[in-house]
PDB file of N, CA and C in Angstrom:
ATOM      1  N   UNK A   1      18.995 -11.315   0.877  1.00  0.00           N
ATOM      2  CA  UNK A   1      18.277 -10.175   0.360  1.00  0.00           C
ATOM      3  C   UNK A   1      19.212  -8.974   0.315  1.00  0.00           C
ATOM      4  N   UNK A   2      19.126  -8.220  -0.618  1.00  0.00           N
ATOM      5  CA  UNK A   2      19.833  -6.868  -0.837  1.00  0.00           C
ATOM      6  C   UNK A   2      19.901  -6.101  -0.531  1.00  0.00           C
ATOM      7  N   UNK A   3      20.519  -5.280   0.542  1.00  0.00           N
ATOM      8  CA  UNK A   3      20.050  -4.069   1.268  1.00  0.00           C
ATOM      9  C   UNK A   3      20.076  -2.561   0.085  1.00  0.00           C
ATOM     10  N   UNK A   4      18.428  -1.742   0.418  1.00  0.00           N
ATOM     11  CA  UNK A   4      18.607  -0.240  -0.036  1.00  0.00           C
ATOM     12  C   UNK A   4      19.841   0.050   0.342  1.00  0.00           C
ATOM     13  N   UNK A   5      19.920   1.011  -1.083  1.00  0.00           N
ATOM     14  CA  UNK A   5      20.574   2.223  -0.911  1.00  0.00           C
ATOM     15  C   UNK A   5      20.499   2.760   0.332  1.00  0.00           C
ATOM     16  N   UNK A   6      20.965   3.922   0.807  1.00  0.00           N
ATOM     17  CA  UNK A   6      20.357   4.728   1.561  1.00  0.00           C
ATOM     18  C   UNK A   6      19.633   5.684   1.068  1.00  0.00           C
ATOM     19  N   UNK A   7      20.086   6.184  -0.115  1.00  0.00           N
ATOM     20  CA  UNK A   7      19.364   7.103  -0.637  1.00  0.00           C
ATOM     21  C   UNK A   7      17.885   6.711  -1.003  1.00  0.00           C
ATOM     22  N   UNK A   8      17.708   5.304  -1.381  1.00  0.00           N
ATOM     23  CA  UNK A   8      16.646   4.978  -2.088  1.00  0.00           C
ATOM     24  C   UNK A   8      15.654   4.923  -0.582  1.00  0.00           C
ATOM     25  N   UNK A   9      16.251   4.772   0.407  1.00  0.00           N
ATOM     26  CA  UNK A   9      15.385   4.548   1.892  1.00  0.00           C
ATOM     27  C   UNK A   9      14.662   5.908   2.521  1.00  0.00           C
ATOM     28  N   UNK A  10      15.622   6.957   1.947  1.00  0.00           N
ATOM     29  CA  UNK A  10      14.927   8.145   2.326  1.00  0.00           C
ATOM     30  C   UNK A  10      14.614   9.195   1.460  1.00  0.00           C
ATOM     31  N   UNK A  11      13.903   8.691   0.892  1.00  0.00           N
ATOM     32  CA  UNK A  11      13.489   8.825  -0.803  1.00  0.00           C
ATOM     33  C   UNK A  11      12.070   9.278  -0.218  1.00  0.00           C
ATOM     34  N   UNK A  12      11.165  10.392  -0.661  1.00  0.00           N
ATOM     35  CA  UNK A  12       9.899  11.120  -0.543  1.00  0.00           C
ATOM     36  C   UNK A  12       8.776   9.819  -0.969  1.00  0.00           C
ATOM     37  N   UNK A  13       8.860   8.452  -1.458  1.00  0.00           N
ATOM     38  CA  UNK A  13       8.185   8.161  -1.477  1.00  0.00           C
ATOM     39  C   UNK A  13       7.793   6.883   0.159  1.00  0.00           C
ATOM     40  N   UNK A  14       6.065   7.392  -0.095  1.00  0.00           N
ATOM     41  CA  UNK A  14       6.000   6.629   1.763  1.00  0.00           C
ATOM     42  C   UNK A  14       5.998   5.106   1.700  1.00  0.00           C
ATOM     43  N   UNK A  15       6.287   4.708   2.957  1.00  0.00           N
ATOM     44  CA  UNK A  15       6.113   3.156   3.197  1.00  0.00           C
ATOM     45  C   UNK A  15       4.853   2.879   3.000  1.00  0.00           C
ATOM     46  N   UNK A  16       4.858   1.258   2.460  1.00  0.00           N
ATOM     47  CA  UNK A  16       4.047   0.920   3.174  1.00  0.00           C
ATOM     48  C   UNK A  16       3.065   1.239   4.298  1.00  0.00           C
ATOM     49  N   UNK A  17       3.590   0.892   5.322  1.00  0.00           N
ATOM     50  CA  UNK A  17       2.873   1.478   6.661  1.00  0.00           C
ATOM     51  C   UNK A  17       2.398   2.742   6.818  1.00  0.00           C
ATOM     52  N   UNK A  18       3.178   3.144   6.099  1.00  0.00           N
ATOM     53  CA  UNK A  18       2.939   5.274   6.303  1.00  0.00           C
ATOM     54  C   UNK A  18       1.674   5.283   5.147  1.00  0.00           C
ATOM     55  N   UNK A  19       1.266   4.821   4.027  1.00  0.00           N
ATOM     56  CA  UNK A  19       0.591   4.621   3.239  1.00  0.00           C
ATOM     57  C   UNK A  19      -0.568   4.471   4.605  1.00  0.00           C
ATOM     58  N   UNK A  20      -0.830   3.447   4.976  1.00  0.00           N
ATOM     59  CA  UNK A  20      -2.196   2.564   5.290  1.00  0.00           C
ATOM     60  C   UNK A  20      -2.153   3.241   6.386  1.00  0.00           C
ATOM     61  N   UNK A  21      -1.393   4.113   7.316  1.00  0.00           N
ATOM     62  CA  UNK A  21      -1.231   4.673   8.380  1.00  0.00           C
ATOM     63  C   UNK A  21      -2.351   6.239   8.130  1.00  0.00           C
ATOM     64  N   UNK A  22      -1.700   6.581   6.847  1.00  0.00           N
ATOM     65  CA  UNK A  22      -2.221   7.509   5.873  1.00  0.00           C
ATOM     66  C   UNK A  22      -4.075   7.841   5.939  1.00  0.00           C
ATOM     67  N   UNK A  23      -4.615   6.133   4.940  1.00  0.00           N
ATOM     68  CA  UNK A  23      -5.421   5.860   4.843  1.00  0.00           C
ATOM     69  C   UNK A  23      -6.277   6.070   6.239  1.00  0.00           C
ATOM     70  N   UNK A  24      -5.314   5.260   7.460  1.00  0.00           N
ATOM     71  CA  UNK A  24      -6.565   5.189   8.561  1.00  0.00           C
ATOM     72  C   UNK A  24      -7.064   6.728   8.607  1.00  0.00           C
ATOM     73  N   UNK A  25      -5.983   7.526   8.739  1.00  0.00           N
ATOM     74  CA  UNK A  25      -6.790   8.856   9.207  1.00  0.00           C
ATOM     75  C   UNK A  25      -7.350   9.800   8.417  1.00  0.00           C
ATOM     76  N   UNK A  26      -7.361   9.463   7.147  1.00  0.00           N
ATOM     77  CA  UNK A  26      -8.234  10.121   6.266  1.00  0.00           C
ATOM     78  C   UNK A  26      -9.907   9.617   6.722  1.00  0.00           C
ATOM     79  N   UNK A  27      -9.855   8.059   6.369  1.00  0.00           N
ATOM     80  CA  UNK A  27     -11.160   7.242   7.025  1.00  0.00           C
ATOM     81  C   UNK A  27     -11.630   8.082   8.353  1.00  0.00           C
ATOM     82  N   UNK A  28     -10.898   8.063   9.349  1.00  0.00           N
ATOM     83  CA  UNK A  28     -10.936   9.148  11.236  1.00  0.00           C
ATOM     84  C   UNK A  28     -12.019  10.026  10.738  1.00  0.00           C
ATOM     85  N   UNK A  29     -11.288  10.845   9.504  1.00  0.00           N
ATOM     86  CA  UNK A  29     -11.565  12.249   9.331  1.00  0.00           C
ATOM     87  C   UNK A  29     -13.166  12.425   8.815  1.00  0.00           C
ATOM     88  N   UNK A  30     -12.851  11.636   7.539  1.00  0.00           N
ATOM     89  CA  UNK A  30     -14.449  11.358   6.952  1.00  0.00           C
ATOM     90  C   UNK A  30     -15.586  10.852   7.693  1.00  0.00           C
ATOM     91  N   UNK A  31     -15.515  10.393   8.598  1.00  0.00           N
ATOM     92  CA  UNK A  31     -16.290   9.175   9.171  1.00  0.00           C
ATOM     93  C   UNK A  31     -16.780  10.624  10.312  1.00  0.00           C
ATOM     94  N   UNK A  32     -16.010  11.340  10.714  1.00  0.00           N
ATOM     95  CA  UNK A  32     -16.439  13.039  11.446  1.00  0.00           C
ATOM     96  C   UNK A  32     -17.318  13.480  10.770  1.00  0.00           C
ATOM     97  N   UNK A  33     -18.238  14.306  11.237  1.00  0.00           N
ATOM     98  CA  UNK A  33     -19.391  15.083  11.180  1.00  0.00           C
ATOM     99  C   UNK A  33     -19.354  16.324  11.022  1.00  0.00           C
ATOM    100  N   UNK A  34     -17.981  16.948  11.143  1.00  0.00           N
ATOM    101  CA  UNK A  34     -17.695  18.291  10.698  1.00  0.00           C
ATOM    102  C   UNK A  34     -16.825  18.736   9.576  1.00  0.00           C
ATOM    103  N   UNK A  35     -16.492  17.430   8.373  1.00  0.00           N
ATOM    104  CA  UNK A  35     -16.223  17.502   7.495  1.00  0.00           C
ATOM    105  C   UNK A  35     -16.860  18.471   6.776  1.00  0.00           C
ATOM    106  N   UNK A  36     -16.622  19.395   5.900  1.00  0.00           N
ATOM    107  CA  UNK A  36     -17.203  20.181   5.197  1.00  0.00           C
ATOM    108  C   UNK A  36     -17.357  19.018   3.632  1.00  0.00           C
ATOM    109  N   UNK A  37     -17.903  19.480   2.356  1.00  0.00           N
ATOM    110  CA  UNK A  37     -17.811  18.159   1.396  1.00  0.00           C
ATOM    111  C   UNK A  37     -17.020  18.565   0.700  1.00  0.00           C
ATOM    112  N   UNK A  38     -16.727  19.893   0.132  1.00  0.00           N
ATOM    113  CA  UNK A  38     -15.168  19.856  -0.313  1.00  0.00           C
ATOM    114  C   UNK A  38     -13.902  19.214   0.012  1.00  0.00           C
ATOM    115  N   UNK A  39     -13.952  19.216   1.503  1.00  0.00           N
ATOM    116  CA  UNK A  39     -12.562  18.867   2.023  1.00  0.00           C
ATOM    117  C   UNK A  39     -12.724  17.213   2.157  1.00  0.00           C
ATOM    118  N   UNK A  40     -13.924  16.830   2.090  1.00  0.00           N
ATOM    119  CA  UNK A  40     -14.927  15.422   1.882  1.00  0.00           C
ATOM    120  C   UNK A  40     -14.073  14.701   0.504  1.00  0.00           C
ATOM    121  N   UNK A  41     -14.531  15.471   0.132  1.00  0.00           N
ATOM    122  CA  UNK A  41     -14.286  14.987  -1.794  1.00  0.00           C
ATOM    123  C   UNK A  41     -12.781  14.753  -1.758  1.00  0.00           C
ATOM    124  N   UNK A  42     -11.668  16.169  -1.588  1.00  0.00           N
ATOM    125  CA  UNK A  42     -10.092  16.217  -1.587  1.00  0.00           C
ATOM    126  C   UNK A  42      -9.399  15.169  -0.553  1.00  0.00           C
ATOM    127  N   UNK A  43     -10.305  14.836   0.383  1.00  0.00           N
ATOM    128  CA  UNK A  43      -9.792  13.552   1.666  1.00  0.00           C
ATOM    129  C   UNK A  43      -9.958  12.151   0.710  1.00  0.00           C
ATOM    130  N   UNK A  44     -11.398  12.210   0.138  1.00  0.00           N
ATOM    131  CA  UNK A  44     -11.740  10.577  -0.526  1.00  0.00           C
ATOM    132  C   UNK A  44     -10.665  10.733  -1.931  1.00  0.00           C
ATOM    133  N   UNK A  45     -10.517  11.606  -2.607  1.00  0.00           N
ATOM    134  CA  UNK A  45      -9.597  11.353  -4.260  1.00  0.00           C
ATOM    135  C   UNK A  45      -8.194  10.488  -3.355  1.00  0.00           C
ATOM    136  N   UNK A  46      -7.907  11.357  -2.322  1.00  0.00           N
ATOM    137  CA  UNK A  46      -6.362  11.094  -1.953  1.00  0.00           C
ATOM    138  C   UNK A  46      -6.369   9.689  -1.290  1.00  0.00           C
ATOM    139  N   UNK A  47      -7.645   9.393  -0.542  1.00  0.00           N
ATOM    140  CA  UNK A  47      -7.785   7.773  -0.282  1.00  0.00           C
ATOM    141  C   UNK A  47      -7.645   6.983  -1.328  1.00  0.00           C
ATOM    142  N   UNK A  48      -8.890   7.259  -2.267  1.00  0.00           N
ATOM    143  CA  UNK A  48      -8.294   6.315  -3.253  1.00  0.00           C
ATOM    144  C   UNK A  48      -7.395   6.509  -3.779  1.00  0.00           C
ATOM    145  N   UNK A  49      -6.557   7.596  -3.824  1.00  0.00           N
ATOM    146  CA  UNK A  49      -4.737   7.302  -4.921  1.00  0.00           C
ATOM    147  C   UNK A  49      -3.896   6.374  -4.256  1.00  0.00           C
ATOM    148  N   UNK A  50      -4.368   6.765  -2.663  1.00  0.00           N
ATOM    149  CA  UNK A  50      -3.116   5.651  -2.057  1.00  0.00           C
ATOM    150  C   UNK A  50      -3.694   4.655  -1.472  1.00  0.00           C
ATOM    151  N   UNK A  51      -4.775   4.295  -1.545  1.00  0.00           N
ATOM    152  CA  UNK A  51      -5.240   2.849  -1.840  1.00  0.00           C
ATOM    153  C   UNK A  51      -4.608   2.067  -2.696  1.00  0.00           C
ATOM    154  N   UNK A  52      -4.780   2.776  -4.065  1.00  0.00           N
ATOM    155  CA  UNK A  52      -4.311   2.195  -5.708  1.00  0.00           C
ATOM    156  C   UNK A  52      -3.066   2.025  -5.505  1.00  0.00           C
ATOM    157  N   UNK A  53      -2.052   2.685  -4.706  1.00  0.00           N
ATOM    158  CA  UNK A  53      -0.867   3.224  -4.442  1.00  0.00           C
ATOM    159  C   UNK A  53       0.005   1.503  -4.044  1.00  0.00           C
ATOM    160  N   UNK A  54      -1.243   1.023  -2.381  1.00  0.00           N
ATOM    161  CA  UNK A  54      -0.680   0.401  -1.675  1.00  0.00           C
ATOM    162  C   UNK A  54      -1.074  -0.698  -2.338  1.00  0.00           C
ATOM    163  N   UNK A  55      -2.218  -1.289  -3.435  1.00  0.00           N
ATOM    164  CA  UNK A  55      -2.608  -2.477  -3.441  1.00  0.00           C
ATOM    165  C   UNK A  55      -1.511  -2.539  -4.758  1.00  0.00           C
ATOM    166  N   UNK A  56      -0.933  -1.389  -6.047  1.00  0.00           N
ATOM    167  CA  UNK A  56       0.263  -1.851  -6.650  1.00  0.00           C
ATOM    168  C   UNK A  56       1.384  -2.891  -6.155  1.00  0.00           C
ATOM    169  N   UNK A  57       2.109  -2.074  -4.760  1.00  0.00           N
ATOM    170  CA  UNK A  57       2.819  -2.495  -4.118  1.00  0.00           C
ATOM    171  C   UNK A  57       2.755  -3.709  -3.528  1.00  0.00           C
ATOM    172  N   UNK A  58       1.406  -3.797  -3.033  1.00  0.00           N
ATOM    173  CA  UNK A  58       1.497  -5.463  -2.848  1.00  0.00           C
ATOM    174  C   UNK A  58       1.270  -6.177  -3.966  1.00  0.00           C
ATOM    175  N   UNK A  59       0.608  -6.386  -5.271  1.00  0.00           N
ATOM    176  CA  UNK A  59       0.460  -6.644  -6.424  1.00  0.00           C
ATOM    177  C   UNK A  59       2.758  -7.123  -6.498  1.00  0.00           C
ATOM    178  N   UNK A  60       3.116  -5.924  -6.558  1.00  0.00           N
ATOM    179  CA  UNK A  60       4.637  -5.924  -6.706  1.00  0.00           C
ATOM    180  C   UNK A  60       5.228  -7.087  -6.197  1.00  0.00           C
ATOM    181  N   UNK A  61       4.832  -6.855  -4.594  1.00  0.00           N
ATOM    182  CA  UNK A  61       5.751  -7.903  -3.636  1.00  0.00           C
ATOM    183  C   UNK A  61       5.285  -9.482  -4.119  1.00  0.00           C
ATOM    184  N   UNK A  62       4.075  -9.332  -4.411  1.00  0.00           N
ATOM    185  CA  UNK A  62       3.792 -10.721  -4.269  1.00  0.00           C
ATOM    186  C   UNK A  62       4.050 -11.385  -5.730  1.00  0.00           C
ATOM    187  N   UNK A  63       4.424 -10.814  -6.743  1.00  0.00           N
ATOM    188  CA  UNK A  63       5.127 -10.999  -7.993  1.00  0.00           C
ATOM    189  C   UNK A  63       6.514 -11.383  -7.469  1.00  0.00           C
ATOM    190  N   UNK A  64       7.214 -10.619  -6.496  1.00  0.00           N
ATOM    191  CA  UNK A  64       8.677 -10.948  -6.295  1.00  0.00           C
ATOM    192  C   UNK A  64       8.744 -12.000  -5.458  1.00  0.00           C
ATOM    193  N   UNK A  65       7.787 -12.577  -4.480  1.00  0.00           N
ATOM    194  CA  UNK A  65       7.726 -13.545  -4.257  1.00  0.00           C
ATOM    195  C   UNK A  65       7.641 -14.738  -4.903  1.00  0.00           C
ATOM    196  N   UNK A  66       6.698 -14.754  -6.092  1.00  0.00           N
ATOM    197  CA  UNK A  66       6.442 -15.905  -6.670  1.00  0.00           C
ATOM    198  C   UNK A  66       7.318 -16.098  -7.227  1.00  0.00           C
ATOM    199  N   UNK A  67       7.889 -15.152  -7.994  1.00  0.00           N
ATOM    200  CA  UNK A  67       9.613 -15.396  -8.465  1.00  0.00           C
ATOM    201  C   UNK A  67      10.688 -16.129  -7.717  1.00  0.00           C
ATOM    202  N   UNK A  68      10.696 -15.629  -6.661  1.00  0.00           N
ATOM    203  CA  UNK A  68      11.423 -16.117  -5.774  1.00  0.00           C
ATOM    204  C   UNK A  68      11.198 -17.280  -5.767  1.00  0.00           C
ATOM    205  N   UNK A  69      10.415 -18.208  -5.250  1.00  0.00           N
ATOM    206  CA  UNK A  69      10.170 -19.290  -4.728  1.00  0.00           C
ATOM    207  C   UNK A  69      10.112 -20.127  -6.280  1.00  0.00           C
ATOM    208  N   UNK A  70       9.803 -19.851  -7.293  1.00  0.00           N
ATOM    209  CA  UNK A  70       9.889 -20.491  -8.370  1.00  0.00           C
ATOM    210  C   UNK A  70      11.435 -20.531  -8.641  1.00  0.00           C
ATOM    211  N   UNK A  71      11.731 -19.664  -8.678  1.00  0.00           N
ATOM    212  CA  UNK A  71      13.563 -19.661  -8.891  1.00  0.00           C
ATOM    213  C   UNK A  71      14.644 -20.774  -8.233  1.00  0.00           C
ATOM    214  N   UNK A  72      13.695 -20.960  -6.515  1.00  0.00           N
ATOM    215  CA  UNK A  72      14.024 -21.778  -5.620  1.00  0.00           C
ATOM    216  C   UNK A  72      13.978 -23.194  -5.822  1.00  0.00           C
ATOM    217  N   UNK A  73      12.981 -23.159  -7.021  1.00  0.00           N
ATOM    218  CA  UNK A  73      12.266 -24.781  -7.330  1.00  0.00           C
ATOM    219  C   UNK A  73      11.381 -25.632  -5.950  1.00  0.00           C
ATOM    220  N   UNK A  74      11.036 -23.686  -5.239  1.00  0.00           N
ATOM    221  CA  UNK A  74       9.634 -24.709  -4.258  1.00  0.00           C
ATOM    222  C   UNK A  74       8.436 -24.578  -5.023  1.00  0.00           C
ATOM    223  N   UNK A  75       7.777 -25.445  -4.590  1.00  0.00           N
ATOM    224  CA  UNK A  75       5.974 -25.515  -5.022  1.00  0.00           C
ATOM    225  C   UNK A  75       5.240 -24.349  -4.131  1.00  0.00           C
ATOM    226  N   UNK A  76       4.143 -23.724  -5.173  1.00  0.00           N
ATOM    227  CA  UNK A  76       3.906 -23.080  -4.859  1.00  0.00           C
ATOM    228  C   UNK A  76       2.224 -23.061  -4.854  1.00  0.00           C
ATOM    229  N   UNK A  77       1.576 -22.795  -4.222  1.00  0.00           N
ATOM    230  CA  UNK A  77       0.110 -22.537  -3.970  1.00  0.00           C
ATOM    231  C   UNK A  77      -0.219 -21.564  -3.425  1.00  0.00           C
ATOM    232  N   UNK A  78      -0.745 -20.648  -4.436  1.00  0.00           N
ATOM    233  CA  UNK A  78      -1.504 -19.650  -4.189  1.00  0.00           C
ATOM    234  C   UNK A  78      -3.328 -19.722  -3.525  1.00  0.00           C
ATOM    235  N   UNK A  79      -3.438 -19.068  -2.351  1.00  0.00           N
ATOM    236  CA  UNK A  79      -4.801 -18.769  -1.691  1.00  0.00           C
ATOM    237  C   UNK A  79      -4.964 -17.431  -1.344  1.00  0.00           C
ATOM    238  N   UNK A  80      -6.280 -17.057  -1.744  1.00  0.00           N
ATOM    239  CA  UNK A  80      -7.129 -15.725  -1.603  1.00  0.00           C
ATOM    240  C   UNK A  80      -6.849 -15.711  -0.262  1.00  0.00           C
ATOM    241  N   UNK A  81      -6.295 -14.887   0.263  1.00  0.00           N
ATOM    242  CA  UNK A  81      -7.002 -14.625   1.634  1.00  0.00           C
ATOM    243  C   UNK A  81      -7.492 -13.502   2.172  1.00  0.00           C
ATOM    244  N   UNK A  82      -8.248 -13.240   0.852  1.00  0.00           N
ATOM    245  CA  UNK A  82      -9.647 -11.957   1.018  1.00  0.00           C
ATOM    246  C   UNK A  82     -10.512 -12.776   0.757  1.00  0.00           C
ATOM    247  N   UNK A  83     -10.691 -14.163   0.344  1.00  0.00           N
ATOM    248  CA  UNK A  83     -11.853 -15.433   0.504  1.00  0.00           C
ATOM    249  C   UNK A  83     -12.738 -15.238   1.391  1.00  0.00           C
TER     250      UNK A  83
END
């Protein structure tokens, strides 16, 4: 596998993890009782962008996987495992 740049590693856009890390505490926040609904509404748009954000990215990886392993000439079987 190819190692980043460095530059490309500390690049403004977030990980993975920092993504869904993201998500949990927006969820924290909303799921509180002293949310006002403005700040309600501006917490949920930004959940869902980086929802859309993180499920691209895996959409991505798992394209570069299948590549991969086809390239490899392994067999491949795909399963839901949101089933």
């Amino acid at each position: 596998m190819r190692a980043m740049p460095k530059a490309d590693r500390n690049s403004s856009i977030p990980t993975l993890a920092e993504e869904l890390a993201r998500l949990e505490e927006i969820v924290r926040k909303l799921e509180a009782d002293d949310v006002e609904l403005d700040a309600a509404l501006v917490l949920f748009e930004e959940g869902v962008a980086r929802l859309r954000a993180a499920r691209d990215r895996l959409s991505a990886a798992e394209l570069k996987v299948q590549a991969v392993l086809e390239e490899a000439g392994g067999d491949i079987r795909l399963t839901d495992l949101d089933a």
